[in-house]
PDB file of N, CA and C in Angstrom:
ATOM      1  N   UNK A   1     -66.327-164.369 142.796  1.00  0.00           N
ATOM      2  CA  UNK A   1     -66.085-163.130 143.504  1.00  0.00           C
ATOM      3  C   UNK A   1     -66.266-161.974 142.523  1.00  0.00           C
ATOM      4  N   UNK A   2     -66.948-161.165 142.465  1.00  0.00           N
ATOM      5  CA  UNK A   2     -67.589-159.942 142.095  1.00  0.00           C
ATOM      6  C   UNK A   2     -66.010-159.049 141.550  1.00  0.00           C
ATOM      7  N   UNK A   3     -65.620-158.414 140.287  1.00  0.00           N
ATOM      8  CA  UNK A   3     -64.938-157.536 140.634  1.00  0.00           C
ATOM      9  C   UNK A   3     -64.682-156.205 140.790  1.00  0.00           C
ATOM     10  N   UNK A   4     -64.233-155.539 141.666  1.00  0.00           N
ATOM     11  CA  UNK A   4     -64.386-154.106 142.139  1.00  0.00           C
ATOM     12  C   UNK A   4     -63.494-153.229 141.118  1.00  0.00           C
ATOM     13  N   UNK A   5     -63.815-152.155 141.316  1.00  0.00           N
ATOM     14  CA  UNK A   5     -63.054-150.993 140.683  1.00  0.00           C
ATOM     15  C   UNK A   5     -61.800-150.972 140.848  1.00  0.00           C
ATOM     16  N   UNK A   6     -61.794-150.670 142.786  1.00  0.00           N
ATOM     17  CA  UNK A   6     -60.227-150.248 143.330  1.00  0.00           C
ATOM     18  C   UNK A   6     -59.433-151.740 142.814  1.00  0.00           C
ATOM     19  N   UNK A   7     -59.752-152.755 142.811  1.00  0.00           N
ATOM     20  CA  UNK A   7     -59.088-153.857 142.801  1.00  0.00           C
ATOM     21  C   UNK A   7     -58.495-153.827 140.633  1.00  0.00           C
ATOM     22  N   UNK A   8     -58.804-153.796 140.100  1.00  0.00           N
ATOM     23  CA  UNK A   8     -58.585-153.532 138.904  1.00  0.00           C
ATOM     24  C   UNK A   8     -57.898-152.330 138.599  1.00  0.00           C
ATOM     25  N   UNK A   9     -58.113-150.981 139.241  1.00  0.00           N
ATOM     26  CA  UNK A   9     -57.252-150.042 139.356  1.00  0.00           C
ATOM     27  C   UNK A   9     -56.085-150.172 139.556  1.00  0.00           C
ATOM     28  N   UNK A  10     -55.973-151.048 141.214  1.00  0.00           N
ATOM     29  CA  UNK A  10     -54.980-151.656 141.870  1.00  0.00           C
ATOM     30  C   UNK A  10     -53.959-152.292 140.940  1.00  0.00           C
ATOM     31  N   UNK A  11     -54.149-153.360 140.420  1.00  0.00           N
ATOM     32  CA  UNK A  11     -53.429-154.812 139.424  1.00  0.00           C
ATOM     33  C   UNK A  11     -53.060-153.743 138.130  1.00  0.00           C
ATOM     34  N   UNK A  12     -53.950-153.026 137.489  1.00  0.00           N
ATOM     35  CA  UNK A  12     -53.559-152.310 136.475  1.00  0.00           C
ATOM     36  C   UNK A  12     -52.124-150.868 136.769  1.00  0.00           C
ATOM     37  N   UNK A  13     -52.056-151.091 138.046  1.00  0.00           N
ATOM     38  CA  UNK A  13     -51.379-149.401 138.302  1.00  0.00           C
ATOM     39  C   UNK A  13     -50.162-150.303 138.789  1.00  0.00           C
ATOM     40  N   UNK A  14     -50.148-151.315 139.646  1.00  0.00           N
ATOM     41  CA  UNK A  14     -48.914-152.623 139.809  1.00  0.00           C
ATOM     42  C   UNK A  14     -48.112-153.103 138.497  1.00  0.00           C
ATOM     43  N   UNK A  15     -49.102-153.544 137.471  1.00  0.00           N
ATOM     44  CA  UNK A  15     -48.701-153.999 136.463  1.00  0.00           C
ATOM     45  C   UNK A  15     -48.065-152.837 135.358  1.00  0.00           C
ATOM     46  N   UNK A  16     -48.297-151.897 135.426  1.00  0.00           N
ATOM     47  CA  UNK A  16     -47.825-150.694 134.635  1.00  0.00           C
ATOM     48  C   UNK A  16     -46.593-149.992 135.437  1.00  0.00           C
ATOM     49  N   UNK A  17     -46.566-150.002 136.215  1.00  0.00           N
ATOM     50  CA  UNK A  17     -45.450-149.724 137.774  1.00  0.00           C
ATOM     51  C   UNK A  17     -43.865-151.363 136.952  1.00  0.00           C
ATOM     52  N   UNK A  18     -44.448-152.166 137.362  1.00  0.00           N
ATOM     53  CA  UNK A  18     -43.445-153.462 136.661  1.00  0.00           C
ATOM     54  C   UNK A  18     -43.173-153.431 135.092  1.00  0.00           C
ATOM     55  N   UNK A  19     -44.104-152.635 134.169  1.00  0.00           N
ATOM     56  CA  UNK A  19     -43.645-152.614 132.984  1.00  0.00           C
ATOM     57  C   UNK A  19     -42.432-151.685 133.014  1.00  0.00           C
ATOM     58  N   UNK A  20     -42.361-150.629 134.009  1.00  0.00           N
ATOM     59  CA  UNK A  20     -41.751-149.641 133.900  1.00  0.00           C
ATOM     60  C   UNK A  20     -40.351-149.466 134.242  1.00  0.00           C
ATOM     61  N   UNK A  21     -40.633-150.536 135.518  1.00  0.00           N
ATOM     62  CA  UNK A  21     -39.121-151.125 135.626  1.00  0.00           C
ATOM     63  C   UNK A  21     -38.824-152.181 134.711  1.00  0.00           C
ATOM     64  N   UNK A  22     -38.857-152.649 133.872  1.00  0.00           N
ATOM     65  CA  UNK A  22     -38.953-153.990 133.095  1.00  0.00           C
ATOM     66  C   UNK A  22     -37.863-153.437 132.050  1.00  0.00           C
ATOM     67  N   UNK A  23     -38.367-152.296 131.791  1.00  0.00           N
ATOM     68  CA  UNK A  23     -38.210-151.275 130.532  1.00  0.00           C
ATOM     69  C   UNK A  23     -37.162-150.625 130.931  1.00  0.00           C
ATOM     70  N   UNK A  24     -36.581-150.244 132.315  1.00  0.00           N
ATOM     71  CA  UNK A  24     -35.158-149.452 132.657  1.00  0.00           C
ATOM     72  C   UNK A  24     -34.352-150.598 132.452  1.00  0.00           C
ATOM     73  N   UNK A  25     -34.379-152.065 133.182  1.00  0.00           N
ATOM     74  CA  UNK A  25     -33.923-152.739 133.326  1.00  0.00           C
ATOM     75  C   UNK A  25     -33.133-153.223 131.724  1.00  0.00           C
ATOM     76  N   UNK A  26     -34.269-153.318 130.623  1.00  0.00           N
ATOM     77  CA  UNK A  26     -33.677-153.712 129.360  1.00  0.00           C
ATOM     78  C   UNK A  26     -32.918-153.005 128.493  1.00  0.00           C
ATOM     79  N   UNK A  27     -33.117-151.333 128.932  1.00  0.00           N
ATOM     80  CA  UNK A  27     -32.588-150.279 128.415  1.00  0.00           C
ATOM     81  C   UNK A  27     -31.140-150.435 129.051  1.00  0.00           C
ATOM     82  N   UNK A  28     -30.977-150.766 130.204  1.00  0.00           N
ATOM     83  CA  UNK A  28     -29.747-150.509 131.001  1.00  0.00           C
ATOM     84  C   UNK A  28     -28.881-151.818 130.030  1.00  0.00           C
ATOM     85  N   UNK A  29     -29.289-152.896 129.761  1.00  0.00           N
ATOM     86  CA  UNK A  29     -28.562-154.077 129.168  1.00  0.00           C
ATOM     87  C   UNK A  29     -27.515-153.963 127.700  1.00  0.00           C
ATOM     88  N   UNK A  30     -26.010-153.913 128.194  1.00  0.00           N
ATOM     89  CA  UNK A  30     -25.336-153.794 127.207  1.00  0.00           C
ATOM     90  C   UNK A  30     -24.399-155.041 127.358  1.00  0.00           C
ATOM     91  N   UNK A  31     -23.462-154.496 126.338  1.00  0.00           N
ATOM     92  CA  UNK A  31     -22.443-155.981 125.862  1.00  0.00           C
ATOM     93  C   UNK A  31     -21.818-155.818 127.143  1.00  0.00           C
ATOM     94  N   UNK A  32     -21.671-155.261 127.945  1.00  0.00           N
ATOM     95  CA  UNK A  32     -20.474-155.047 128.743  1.00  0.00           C
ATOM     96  C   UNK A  32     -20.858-155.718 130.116  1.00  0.00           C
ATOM     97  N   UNK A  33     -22.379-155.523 130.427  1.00  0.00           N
ATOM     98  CA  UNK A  33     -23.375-155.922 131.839  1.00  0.00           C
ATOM     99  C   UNK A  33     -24.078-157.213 131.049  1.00  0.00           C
ATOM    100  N   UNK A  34     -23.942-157.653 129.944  1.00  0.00           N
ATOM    101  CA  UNK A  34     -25.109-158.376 129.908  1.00  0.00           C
ATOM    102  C   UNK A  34     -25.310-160.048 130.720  1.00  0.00           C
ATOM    103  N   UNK A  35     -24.387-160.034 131.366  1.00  0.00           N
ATOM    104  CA  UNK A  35     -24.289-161.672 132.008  1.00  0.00           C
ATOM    105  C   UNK A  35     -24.288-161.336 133.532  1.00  0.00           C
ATOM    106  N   UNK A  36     -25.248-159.585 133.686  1.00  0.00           N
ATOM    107  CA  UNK A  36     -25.084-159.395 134.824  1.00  0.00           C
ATOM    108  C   UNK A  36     -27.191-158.790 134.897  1.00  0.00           C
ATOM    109  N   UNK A  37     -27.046-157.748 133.815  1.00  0.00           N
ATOM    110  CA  UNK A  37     -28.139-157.849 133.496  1.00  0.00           C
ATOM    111  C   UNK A  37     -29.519-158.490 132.654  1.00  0.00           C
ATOM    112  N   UNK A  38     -29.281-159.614 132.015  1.00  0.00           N
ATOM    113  CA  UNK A  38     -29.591-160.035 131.539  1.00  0.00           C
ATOM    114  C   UNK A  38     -30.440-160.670 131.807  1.00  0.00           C
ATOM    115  N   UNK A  39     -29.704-161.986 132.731  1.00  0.00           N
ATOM    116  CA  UNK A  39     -30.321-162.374 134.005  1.00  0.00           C
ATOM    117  C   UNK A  39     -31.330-161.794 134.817  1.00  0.00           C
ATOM    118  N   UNK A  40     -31.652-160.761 135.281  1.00  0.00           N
ATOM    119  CA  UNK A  40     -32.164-159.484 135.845  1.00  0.00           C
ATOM    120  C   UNK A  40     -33.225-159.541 135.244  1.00  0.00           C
ATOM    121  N   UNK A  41     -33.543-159.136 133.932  1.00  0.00           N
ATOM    122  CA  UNK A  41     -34.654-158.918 132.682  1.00  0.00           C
ATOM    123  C   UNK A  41     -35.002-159.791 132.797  1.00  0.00           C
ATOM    124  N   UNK A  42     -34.522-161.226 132.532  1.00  0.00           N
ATOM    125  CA  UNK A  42     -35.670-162.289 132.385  1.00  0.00           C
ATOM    126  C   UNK A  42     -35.984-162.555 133.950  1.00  0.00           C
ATOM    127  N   UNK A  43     -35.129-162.817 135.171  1.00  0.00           N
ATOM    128  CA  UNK A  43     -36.204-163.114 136.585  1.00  0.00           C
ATOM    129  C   UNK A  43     -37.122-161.220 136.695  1.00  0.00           C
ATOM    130  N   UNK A  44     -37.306-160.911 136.151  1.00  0.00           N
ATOM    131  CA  UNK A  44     -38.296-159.489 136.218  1.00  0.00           C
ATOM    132  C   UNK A  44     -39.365-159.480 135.351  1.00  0.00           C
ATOM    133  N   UNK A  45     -39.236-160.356 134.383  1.00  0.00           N
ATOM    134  CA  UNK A  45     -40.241-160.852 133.190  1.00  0.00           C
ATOM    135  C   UNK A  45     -40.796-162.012 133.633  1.00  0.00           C
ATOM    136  N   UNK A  46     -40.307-163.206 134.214  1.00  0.00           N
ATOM    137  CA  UNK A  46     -41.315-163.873 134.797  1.00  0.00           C
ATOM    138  C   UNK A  46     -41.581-163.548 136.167  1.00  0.00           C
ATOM    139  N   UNK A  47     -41.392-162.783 136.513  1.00  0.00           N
ATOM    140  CA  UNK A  47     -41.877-161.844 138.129  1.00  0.00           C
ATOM    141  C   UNK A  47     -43.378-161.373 137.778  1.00  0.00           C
ATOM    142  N   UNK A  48     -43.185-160.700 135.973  1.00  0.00           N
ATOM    143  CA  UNK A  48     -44.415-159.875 135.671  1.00  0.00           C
ATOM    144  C   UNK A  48     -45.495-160.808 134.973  1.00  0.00           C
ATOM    145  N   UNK A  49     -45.217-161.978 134.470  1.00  0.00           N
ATOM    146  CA  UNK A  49     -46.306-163.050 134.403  1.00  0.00           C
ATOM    147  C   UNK A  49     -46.908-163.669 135.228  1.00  0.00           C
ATOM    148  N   UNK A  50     -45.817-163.944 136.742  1.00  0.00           N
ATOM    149  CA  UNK A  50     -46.569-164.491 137.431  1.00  0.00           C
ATOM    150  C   UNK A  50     -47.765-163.438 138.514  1.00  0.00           C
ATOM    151  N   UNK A  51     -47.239-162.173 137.781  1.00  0.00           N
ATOM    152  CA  UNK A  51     -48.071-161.079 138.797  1.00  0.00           C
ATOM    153  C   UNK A  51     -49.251-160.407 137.973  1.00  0.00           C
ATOM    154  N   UNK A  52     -49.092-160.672 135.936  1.00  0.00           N
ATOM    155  CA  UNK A  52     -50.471-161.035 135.230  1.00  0.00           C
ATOM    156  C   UNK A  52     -51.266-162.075 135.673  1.00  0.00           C
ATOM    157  N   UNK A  53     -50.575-163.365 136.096  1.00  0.00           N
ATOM    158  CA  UNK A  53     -51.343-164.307 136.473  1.00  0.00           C
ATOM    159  C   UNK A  53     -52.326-163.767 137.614  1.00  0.00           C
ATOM    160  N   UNK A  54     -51.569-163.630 138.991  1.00  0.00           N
ATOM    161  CA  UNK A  54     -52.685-163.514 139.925  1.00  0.00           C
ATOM    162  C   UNK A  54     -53.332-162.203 139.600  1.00  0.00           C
ATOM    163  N   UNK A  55     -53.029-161.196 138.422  1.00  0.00           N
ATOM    164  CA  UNK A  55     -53.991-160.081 138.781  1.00  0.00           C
ATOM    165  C   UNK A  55     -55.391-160.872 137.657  1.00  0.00           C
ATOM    166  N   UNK A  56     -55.289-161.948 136.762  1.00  0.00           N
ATOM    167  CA  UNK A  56     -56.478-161.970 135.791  1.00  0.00           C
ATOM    168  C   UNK A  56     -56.862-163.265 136.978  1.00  0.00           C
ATOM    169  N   UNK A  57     -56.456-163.942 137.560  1.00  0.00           N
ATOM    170  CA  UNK A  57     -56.847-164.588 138.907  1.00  0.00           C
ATOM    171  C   UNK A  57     -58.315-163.825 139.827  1.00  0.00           C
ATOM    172  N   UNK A  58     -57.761-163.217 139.805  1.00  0.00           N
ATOM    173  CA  UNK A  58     -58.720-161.973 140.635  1.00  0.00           C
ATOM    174  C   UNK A  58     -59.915-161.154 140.338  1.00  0.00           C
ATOM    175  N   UNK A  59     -59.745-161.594 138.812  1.00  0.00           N
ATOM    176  CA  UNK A  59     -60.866-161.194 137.696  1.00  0.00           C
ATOM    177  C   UNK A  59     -62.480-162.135 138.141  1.00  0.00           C
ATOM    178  N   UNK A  60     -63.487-161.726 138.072  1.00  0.00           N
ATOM    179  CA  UNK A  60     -64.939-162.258 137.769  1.00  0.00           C
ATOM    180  C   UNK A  60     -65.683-161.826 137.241  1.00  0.00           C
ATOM    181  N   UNK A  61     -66.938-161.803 137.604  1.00  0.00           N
ATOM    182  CA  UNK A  61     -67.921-161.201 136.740  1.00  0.00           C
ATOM    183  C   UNK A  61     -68.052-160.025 137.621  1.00  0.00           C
ATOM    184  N   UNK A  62     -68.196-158.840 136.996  1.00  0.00           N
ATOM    185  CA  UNK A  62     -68.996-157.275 137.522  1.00  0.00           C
ATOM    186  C   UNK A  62     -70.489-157.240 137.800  1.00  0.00           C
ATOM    187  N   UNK A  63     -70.474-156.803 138.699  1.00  0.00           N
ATOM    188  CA  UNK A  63     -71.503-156.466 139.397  1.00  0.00           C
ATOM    189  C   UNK A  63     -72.142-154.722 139.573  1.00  0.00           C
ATOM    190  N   UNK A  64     -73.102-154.252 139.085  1.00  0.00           N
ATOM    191  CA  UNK A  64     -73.601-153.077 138.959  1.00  0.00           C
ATOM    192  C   UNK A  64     -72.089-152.123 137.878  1.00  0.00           C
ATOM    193  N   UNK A  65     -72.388-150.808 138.051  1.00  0.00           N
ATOM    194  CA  UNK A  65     -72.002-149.847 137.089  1.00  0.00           C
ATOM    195  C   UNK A  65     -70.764-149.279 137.622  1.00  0.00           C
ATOM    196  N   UNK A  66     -70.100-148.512 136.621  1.00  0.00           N
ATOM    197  CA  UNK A  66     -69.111-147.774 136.979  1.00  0.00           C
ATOM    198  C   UNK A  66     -69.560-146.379 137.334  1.00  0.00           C
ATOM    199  N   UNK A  67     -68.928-145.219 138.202  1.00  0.00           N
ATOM    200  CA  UNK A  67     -69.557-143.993 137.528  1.00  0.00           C
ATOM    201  C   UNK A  67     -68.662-143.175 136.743  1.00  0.00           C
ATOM    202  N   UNK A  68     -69.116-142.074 135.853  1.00  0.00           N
ATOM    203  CA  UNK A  68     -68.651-141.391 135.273  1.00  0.00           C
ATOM    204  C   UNK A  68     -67.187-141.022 135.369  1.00  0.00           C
ATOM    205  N   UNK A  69     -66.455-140.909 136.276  1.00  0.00           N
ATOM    206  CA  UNK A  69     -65.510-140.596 137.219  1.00  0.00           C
ATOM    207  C   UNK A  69     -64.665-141.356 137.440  1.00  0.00           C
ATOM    208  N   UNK A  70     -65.464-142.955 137.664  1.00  0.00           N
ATOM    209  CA  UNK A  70     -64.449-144.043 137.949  1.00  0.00           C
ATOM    210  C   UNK A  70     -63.952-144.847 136.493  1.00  0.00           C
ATOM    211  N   UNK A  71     -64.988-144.437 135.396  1.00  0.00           N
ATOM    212  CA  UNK A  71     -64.929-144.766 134.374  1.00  0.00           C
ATOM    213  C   UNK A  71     -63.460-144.143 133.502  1.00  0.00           C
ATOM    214  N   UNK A  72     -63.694-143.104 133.849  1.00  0.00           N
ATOM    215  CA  UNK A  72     -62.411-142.331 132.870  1.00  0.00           C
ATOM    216  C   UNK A  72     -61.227-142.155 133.608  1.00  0.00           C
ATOM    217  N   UNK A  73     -61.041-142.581 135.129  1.00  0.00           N
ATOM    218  CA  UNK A  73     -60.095-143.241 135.566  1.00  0.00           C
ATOM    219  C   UNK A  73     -59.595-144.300 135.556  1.00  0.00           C
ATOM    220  N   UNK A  74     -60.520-145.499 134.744  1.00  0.00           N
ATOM    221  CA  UNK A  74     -60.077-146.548 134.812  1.00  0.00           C
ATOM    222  C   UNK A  74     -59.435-146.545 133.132  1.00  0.00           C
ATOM    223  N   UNK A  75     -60.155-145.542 132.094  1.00  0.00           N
ATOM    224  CA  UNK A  75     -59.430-145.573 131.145  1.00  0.00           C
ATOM    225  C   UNK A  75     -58.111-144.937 130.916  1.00  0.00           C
ATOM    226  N   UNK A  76     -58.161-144.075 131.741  1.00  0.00           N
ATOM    227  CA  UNK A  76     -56.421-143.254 131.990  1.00  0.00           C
ATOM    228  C   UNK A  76     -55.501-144.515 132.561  1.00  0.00           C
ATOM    229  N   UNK A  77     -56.229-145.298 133.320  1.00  0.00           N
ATOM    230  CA  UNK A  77     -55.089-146.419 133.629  1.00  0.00           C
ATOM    231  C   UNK A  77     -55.028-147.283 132.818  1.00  0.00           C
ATOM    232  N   UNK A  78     -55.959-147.563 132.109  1.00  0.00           N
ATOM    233  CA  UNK A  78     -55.416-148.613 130.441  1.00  0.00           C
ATOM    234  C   UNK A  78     -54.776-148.057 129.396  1.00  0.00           C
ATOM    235  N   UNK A  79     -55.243-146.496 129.478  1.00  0.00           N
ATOM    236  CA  UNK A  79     -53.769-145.868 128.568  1.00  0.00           C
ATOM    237  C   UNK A  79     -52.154-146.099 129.310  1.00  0.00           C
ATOM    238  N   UNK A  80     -52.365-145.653 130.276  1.00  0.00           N
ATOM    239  CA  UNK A  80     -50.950-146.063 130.518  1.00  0.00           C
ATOM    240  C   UNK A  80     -50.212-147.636 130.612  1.00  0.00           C
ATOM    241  N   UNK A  81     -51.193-148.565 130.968  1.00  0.00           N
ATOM    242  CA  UNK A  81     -51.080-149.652 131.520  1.00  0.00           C
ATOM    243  C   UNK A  81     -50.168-149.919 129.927  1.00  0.00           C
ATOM    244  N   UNK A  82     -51.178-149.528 128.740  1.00  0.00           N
ATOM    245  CA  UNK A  82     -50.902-149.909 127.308  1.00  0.00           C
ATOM    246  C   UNK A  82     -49.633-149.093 126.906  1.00  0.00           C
ATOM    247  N   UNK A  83     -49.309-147.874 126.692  1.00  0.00           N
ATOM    248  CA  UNK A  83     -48.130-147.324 126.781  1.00  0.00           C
ATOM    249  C   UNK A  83     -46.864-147.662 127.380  1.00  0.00           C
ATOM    250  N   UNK A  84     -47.355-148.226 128.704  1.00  0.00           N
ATOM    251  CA  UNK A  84     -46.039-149.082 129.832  1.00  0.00           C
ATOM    252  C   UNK A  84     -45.395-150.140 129.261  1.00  0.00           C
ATOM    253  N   UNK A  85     -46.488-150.825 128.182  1.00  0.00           N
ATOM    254  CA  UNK A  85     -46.175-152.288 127.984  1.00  0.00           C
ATOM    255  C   UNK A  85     -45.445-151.943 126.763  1.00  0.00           C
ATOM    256  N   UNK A  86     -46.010-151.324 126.031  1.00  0.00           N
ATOM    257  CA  UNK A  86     -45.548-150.451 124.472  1.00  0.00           C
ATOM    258  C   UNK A  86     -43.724-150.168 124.990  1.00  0.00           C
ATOM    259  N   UNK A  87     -43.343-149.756 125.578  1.00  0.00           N
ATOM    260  CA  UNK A  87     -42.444-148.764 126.094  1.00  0.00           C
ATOM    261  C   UNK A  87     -41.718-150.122 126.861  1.00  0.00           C
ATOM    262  N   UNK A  88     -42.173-151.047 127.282  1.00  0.00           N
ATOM    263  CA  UNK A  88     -40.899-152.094 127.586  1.00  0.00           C
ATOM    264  C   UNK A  88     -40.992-153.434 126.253  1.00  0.00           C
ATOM    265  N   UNK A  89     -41.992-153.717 125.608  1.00  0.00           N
ATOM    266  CA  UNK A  89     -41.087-154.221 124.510  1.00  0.00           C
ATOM    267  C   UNK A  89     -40.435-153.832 123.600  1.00  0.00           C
ATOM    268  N   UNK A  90     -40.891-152.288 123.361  1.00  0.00           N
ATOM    269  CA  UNK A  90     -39.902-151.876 122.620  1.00  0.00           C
ATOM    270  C   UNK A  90     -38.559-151.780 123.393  1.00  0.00           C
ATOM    271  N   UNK A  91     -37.900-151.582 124.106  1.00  0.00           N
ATOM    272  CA  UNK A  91     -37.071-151.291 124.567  1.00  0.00           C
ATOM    273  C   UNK A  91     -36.319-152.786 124.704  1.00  0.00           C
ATOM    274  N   UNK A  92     -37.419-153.756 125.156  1.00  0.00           N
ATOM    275  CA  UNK A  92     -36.424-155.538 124.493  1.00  0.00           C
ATOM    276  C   UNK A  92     -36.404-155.509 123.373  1.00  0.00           C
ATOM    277  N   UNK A  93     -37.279-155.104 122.248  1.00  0.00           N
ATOM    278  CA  UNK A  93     -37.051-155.528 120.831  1.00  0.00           C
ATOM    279  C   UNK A  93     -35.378-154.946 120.148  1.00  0.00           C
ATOM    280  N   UNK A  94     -35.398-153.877 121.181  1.00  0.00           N
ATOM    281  CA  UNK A  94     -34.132-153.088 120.544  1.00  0.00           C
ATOM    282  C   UNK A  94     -33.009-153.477 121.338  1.00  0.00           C
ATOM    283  N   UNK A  95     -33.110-154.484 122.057  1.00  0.00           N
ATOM    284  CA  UNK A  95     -31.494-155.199 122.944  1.00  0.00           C
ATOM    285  C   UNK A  95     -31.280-156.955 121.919  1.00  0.00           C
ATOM    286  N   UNK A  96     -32.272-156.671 121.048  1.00  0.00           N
ATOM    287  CA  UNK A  96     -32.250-158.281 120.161  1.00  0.00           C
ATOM    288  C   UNK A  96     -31.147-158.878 120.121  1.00  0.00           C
ATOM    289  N   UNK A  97     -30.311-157.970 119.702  1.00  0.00           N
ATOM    290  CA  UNK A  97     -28.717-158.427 119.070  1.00  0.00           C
ATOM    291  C   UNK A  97     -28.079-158.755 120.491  1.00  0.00           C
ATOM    292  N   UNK A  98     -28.091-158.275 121.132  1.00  0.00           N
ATOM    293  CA  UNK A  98     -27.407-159.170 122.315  1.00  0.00           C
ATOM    294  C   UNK A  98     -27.863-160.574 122.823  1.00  0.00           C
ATOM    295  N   UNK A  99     -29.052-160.751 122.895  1.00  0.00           N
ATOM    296  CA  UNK A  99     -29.331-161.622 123.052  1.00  0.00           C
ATOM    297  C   UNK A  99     -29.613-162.870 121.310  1.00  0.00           C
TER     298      UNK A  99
END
């Protein structure tokens, strides 16, 4: 199956959308919630693998060009997509000690 623009837009703007809650979720995690949130973070972390899975699922080979337009929209969404992800492990790396 061929893959499209909107469809990669799509999975990339989902998947940056779930980093984002991923990232409140781990920020919110203290000594006091953590056997409440904790729990939470990890079923939301494998929520977001199994929703990497079906978005590189969905992946094939491209077919014809991007244009100009769709091009530097699709890189504004890998900046963020990359920033989203940046911005929720840091935010687990810094709950370490609790866990």
């Amino acid at each position: 199956m061929p893959v499209d623009y909107a469809t990669v837009q799509t999975n990339l703007k989902g998947l940056t959308g779930l980093n984002e809650d991923i990232a409140q979720t781990a920020a919110s995690v203290s000594v006091v919630n953590f056997f409440i949130s904790g729990p939470k973070l990890i079923n939301s972390l494998r929520d977001y693998v199994q929703s990497v899975n079906l978005a590189v699922q969905t992946l094939g080979p491209q077919t014809g060009t991007l244009s100009d337009a769709e091009a530097k929209s699709l890189v504004e969404d890998l900046k963020a997509f990359v920033a989203s992800t940046k911005k929720r492990s840091d935010s687990i790396i810094a709950k370490h000690g609790l866990f």
